[in-house]
N, C-alpha and C. Protein backbone atom coordinates (compact mmCIF):
# COMPACT_ATOMS: atom_id res chain seq x y z
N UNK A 1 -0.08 -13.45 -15.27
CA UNK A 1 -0.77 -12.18 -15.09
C UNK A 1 -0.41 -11.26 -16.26
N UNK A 2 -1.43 -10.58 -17.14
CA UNK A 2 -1.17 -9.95 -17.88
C UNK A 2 -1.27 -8.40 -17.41
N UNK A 3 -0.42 -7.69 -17.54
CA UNK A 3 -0.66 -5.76 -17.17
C UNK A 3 -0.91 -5.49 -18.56
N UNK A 4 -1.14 -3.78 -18.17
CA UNK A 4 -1.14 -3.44 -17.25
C UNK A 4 -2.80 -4.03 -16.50
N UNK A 5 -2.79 -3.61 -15.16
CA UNK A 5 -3.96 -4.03 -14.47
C UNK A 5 -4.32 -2.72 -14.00
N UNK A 6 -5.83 -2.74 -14.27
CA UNK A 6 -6.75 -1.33 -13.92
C UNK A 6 -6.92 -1.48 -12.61
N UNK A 7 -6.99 0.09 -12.08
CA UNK A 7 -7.65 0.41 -10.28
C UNK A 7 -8.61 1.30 -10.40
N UNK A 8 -9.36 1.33 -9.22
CA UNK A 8 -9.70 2.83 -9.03
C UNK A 8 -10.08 2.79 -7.99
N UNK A 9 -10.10 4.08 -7.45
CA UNK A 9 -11.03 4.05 -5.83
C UNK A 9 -12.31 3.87 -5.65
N UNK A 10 -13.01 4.05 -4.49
CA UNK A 10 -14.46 3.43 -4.43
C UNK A 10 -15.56 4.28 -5.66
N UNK A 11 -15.60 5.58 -5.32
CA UNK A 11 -16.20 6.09 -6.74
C UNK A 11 -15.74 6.67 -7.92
N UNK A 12 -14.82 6.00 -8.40
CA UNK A 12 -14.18 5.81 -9.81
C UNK A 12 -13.50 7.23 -10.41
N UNK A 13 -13.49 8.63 -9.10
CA UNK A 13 -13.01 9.26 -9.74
C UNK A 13 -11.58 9.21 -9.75
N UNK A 14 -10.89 8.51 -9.16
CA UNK A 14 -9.67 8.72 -9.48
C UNK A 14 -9.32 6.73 -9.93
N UNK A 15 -8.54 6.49 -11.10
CA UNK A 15 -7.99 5.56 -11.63
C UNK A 15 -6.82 5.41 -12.15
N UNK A 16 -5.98 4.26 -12.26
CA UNK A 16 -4.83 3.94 -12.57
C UNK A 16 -4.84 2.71 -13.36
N UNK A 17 -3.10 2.45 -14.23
CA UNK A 17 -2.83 1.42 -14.38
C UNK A 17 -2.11 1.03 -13.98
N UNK A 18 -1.24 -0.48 -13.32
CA UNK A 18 -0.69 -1.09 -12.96
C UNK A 18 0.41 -1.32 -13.76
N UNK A 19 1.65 -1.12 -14.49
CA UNK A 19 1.59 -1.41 -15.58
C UNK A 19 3.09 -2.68 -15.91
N UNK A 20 3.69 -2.86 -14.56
CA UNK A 20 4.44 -4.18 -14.26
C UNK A 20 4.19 -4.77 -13.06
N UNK A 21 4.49 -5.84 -12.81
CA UNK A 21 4.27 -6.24 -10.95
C UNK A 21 5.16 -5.98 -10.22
N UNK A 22 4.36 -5.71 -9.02
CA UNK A 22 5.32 -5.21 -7.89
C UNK A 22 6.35 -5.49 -7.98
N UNK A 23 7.70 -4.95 -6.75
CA UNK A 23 8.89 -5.38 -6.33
C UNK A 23 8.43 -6.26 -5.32
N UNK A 24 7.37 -6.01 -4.68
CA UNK A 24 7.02 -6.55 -3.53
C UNK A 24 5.59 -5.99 -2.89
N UNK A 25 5.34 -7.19 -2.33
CA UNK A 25 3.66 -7.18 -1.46
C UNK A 25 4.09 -7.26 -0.29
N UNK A 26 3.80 -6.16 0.49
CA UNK A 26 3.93 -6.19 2.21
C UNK A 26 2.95 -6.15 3.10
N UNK A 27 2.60 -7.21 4.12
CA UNK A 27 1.94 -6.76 5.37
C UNK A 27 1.92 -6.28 6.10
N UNK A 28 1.34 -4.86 6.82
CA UNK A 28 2.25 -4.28 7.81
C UNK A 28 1.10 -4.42 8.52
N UNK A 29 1.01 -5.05 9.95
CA UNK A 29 0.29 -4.74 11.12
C UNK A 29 0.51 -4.02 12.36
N UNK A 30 1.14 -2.27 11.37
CA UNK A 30 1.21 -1.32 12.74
C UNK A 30 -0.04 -1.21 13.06
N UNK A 31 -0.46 -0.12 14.29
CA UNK A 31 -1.32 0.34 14.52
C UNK A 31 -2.08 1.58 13.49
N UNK A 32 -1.14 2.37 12.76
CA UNK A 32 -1.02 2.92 11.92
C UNK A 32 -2.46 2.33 10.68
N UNK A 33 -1.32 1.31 10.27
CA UNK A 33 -1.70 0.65 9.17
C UNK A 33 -3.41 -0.19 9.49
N UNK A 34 -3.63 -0.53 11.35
CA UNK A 34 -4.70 -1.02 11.53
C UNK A 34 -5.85 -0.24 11.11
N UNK A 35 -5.60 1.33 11.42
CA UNK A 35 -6.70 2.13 11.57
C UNK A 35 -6.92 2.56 10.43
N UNK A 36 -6.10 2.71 9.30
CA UNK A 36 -6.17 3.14 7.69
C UNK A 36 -7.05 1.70 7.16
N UNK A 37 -7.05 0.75 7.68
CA UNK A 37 -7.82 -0.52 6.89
C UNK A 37 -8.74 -0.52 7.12
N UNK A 38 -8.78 -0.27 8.60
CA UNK A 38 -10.37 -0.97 9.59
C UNK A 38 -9.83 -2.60 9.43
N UNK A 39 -8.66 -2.94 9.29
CA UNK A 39 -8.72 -4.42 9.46
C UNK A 39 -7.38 -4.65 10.38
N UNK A 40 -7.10 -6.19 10.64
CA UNK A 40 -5.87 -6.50 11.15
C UNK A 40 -4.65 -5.78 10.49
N UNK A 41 -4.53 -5.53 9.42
CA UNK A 41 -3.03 -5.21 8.56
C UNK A 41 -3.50 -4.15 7.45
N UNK A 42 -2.57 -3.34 6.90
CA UNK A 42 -2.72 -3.24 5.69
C UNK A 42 -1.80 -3.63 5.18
N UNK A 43 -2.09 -3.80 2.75
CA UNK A 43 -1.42 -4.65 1.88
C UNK A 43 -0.88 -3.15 0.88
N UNK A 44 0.53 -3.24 1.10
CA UNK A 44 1.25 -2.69 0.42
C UNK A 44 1.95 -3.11 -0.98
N UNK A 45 1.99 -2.40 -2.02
CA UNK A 45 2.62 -2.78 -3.47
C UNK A 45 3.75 -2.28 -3.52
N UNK A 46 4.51 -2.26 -3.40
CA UNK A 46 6.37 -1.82 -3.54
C UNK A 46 6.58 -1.67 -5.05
N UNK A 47 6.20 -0.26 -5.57
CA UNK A 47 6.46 -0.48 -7.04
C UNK A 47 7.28 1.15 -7.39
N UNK A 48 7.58 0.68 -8.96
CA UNK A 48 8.63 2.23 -9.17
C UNK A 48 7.26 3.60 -9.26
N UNK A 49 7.37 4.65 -9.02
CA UNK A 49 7.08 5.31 -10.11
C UNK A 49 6.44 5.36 -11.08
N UNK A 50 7.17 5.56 -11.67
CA UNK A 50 6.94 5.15 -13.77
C UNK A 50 5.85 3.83 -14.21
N UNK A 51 5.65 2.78 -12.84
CA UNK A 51 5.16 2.22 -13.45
C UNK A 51 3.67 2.28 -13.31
N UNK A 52 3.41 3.23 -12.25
CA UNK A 52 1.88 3.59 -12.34
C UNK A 52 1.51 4.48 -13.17
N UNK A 53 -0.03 4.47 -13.70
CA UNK A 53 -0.02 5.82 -14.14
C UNK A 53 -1.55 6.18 -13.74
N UNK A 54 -1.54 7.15 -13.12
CA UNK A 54 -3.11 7.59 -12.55
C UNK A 54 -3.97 8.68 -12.81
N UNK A 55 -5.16 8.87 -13.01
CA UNK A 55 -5.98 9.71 -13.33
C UNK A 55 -6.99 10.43 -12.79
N UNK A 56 -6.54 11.45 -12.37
CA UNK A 56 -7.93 12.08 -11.67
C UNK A 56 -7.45 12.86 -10.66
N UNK A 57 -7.95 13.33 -9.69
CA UNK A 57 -7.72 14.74 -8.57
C UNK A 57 -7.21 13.85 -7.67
N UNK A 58 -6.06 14.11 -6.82
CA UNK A 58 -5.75 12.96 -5.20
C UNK A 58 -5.42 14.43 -4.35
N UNK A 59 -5.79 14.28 -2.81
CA UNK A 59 -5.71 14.89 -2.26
C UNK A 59 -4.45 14.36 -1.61
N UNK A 60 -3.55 14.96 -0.56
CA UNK A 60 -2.20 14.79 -0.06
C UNK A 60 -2.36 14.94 1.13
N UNK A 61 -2.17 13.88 2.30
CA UNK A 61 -1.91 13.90 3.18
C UNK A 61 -0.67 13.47 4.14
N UNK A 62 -0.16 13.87 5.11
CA UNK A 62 1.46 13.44 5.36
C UNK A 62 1.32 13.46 7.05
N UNK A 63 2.55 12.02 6.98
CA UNK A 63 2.88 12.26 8.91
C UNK A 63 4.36 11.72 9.38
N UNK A 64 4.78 11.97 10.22
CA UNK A 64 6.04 11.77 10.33
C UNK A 64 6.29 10.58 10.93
N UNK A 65 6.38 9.43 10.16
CA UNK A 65 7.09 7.58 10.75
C UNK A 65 7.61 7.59 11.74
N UNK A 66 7.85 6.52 12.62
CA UNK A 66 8.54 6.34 13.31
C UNK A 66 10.24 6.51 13.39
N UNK A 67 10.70 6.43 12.10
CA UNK A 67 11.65 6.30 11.44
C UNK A 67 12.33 7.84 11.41
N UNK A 68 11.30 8.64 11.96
CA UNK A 68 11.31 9.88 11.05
C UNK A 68 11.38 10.18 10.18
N UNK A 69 11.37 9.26 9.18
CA UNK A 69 10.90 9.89 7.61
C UNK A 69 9.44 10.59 7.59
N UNK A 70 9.27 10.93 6.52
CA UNK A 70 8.02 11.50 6.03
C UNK A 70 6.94 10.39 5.21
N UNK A 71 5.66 9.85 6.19
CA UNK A 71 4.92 9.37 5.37
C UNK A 71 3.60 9.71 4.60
N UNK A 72 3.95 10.24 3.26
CA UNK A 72 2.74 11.11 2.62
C UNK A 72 1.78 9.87 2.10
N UNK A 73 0.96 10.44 2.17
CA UNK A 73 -0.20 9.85 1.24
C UNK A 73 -1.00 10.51 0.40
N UNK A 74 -1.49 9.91 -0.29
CA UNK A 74 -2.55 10.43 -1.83
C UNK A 74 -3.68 9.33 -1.81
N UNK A 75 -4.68 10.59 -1.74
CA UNK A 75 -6.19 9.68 -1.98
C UNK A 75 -7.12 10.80 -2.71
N UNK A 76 -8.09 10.16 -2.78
CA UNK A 76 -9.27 10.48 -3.56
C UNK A 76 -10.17 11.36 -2.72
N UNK A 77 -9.82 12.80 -3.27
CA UNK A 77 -10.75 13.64 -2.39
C UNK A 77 -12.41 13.65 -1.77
N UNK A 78 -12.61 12.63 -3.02
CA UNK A 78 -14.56 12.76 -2.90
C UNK A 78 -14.66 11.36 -1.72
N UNK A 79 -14.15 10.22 -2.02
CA UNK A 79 -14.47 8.87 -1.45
C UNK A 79 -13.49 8.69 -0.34
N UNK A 80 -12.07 9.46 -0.52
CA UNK A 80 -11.22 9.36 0.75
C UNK A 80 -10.35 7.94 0.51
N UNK A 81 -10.78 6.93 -0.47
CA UNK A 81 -9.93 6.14 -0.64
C UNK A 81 -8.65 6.29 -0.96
N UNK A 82 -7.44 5.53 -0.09
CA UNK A 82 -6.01 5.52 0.03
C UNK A 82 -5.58 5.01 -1.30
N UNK A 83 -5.11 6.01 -1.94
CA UNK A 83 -4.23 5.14 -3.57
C UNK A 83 -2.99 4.53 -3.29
N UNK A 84 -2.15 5.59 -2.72
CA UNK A 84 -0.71 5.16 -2.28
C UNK A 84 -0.36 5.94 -1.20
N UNK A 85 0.96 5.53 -0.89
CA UNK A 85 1.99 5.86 0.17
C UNK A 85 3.26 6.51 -0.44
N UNK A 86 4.03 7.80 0.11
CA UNK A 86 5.00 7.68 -0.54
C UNK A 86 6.63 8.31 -0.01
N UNK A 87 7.50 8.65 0.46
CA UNK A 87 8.52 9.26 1.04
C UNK A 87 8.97 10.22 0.16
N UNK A 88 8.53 11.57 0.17
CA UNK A 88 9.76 12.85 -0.69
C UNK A 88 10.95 12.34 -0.58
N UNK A 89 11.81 12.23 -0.14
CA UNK A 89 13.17 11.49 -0.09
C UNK A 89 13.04 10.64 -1.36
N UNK A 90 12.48 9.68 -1.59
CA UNK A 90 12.58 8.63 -2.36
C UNK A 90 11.41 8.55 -3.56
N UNK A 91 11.80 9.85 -4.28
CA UNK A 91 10.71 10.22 -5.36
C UNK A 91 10.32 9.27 -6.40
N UNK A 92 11.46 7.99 -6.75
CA UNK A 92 11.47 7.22 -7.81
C UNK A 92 10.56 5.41 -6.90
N UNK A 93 10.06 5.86 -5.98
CA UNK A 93 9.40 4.52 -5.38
C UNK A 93 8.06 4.92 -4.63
N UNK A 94 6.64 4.48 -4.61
CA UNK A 94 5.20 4.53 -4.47
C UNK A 94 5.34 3.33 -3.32
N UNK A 95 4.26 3.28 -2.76
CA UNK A 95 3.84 2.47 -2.16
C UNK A 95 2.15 2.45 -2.17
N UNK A 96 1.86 1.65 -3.47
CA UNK A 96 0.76 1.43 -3.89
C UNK A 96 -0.06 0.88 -2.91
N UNK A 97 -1.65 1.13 -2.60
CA UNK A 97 -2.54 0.45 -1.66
C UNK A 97 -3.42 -0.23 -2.75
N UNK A 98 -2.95 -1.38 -3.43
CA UNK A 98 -3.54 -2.30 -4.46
C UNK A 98 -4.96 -2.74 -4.38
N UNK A 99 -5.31 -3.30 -3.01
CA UNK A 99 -6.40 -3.51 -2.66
C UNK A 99 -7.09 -3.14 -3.71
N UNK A 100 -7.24 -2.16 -4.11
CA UNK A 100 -8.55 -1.57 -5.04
C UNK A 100 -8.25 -1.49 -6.73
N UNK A 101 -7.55 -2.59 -6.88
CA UNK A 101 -6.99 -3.43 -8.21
C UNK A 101 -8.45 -3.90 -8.88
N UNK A 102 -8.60 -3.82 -9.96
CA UNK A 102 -9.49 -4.70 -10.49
C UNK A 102 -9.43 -6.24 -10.22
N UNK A 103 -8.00 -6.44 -10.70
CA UNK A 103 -7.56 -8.02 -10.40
C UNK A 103 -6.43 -8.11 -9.50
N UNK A 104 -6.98 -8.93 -8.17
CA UNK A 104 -6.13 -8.79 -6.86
C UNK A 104 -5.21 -10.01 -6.78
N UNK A 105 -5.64 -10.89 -7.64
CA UNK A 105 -4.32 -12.04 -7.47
C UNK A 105 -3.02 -11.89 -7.43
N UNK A 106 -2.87 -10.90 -7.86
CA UNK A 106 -1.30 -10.21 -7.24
C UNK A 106 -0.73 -10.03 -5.94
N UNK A 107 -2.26 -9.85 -5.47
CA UNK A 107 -1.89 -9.46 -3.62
C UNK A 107 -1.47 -10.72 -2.98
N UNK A 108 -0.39 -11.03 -2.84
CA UNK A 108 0.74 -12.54 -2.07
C UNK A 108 1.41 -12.14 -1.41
N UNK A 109 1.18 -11.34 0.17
CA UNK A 109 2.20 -10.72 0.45
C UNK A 109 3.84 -11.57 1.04
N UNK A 110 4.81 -11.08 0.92
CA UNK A 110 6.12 -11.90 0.98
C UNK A 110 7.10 -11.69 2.60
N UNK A 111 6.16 -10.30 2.68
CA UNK A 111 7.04 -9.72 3.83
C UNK A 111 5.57 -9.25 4.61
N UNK A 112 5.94 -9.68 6.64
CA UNK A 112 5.06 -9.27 6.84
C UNK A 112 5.81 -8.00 8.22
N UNK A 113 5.56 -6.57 8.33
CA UNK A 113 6.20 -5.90 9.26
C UNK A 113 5.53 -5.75 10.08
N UNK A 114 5.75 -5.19 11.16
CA UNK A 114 5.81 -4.69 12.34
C UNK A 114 4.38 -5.38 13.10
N UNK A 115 4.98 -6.75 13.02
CA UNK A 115 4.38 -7.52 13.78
C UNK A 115 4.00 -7.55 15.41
N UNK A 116 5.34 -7.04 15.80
CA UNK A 116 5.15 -6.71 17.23
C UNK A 116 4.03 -6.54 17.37
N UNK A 117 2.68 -5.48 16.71
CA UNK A 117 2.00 -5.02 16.51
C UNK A 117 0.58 -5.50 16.54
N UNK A 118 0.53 -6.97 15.60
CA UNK A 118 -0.08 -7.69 14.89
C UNK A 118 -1.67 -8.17 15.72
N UNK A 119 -2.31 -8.03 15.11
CA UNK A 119 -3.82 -8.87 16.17
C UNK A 119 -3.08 -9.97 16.61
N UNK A 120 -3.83 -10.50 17.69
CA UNK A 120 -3.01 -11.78 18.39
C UNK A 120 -3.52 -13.00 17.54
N UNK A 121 -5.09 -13.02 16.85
CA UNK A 121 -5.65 -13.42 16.34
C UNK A 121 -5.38 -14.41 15.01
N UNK A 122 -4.69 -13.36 14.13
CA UNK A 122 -4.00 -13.49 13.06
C UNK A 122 -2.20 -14.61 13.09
N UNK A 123 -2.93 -15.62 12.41
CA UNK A 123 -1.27 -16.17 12.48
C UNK A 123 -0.38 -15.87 10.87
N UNK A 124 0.88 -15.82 11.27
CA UNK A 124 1.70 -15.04 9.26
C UNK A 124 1.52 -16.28 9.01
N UNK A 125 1.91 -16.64 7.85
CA UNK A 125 1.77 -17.84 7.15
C UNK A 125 3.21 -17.98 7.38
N UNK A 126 3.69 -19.27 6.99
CA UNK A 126 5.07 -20.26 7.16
C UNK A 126 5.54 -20.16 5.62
N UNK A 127 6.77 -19.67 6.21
CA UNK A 127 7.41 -19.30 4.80
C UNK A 127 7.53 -17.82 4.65
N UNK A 128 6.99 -17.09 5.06
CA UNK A 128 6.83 -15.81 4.63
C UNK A 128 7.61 -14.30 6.08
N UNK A 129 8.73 -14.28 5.06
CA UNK A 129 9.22 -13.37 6.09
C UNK A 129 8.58 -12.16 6.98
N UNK A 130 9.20 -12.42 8.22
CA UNK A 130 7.85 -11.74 9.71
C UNK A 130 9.49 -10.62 9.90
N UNK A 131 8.62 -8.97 10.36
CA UNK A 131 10.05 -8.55 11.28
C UNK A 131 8.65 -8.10 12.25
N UNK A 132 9.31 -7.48 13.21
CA UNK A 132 8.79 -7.03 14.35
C UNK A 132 8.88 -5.66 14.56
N UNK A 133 9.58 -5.17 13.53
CA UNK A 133 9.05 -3.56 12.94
C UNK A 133 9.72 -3.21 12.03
N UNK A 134 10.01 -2.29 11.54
CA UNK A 134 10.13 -1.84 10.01
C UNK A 134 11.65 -2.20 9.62
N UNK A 135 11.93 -3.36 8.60
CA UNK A 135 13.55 -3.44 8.46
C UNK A 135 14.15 -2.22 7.84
């Protein structure tokens, strides 16, 4: 895979580059995460910071985890598409919503959370670490 790798949301006003690969690709099938997809799971990018770099207006939205941390988000005011995820606490780490990568072969996720959760439908793949909610 060569970076950086281009994104953008559905109507192109807001874009990024990718510009190393993740730490990590996560599945999370909270309920949370169901209703932000419209699908079984959403696919998380575990990356620094520094290594995105993005362009354009994001609007900020935030809610408080289970965890009680703080989970903010940033999207695209016109289309509403989710760019990332992110914790004030932990200013130096994103939680990229890749999906909307130009080139998605990156998306392998390694870890799948809060399965408890999960469509019954959906089986994880073998091999690939499952928790049953957020380690």
């Amino acid at each position: 895979m060569n970076y950086p790798i281009k994104g953008s949301c559905q109507c192109g006003n807001v874009t990024y580059e990718l510009l190393q690969p993740p730490k990590m690709v996560v599945a999370c099938h909270c309920k949370e995460c169901q209703k932000l997809s419209t699908s079984a799971f959403s696919i998380t990018a575990v990356v620094d910071t520094d290594s995105v770099k993005f362009n354009g207006e994001m609007s900020e939205w935030s809610r408080v985890a289970d965890s009680g941390n703080i989970n903010g988000a940033k999207f695209c005011p016109t289309c509403g598409n989710r760019m990332y995820h992110f914790d004030p606490n932990q200013p130096n780490m994103i939680k990229l919503k890749p999906a909307n990568l130009n080139d998605t072969s990156i998306l392998k996720p390694t870890v799948h959370v809060w399965v408890s959760e999960k469509q019954d439908w959906y089986d994880i793949p073998e091999g690939v670490q499952a928790f049953d909610k957020q380690p």
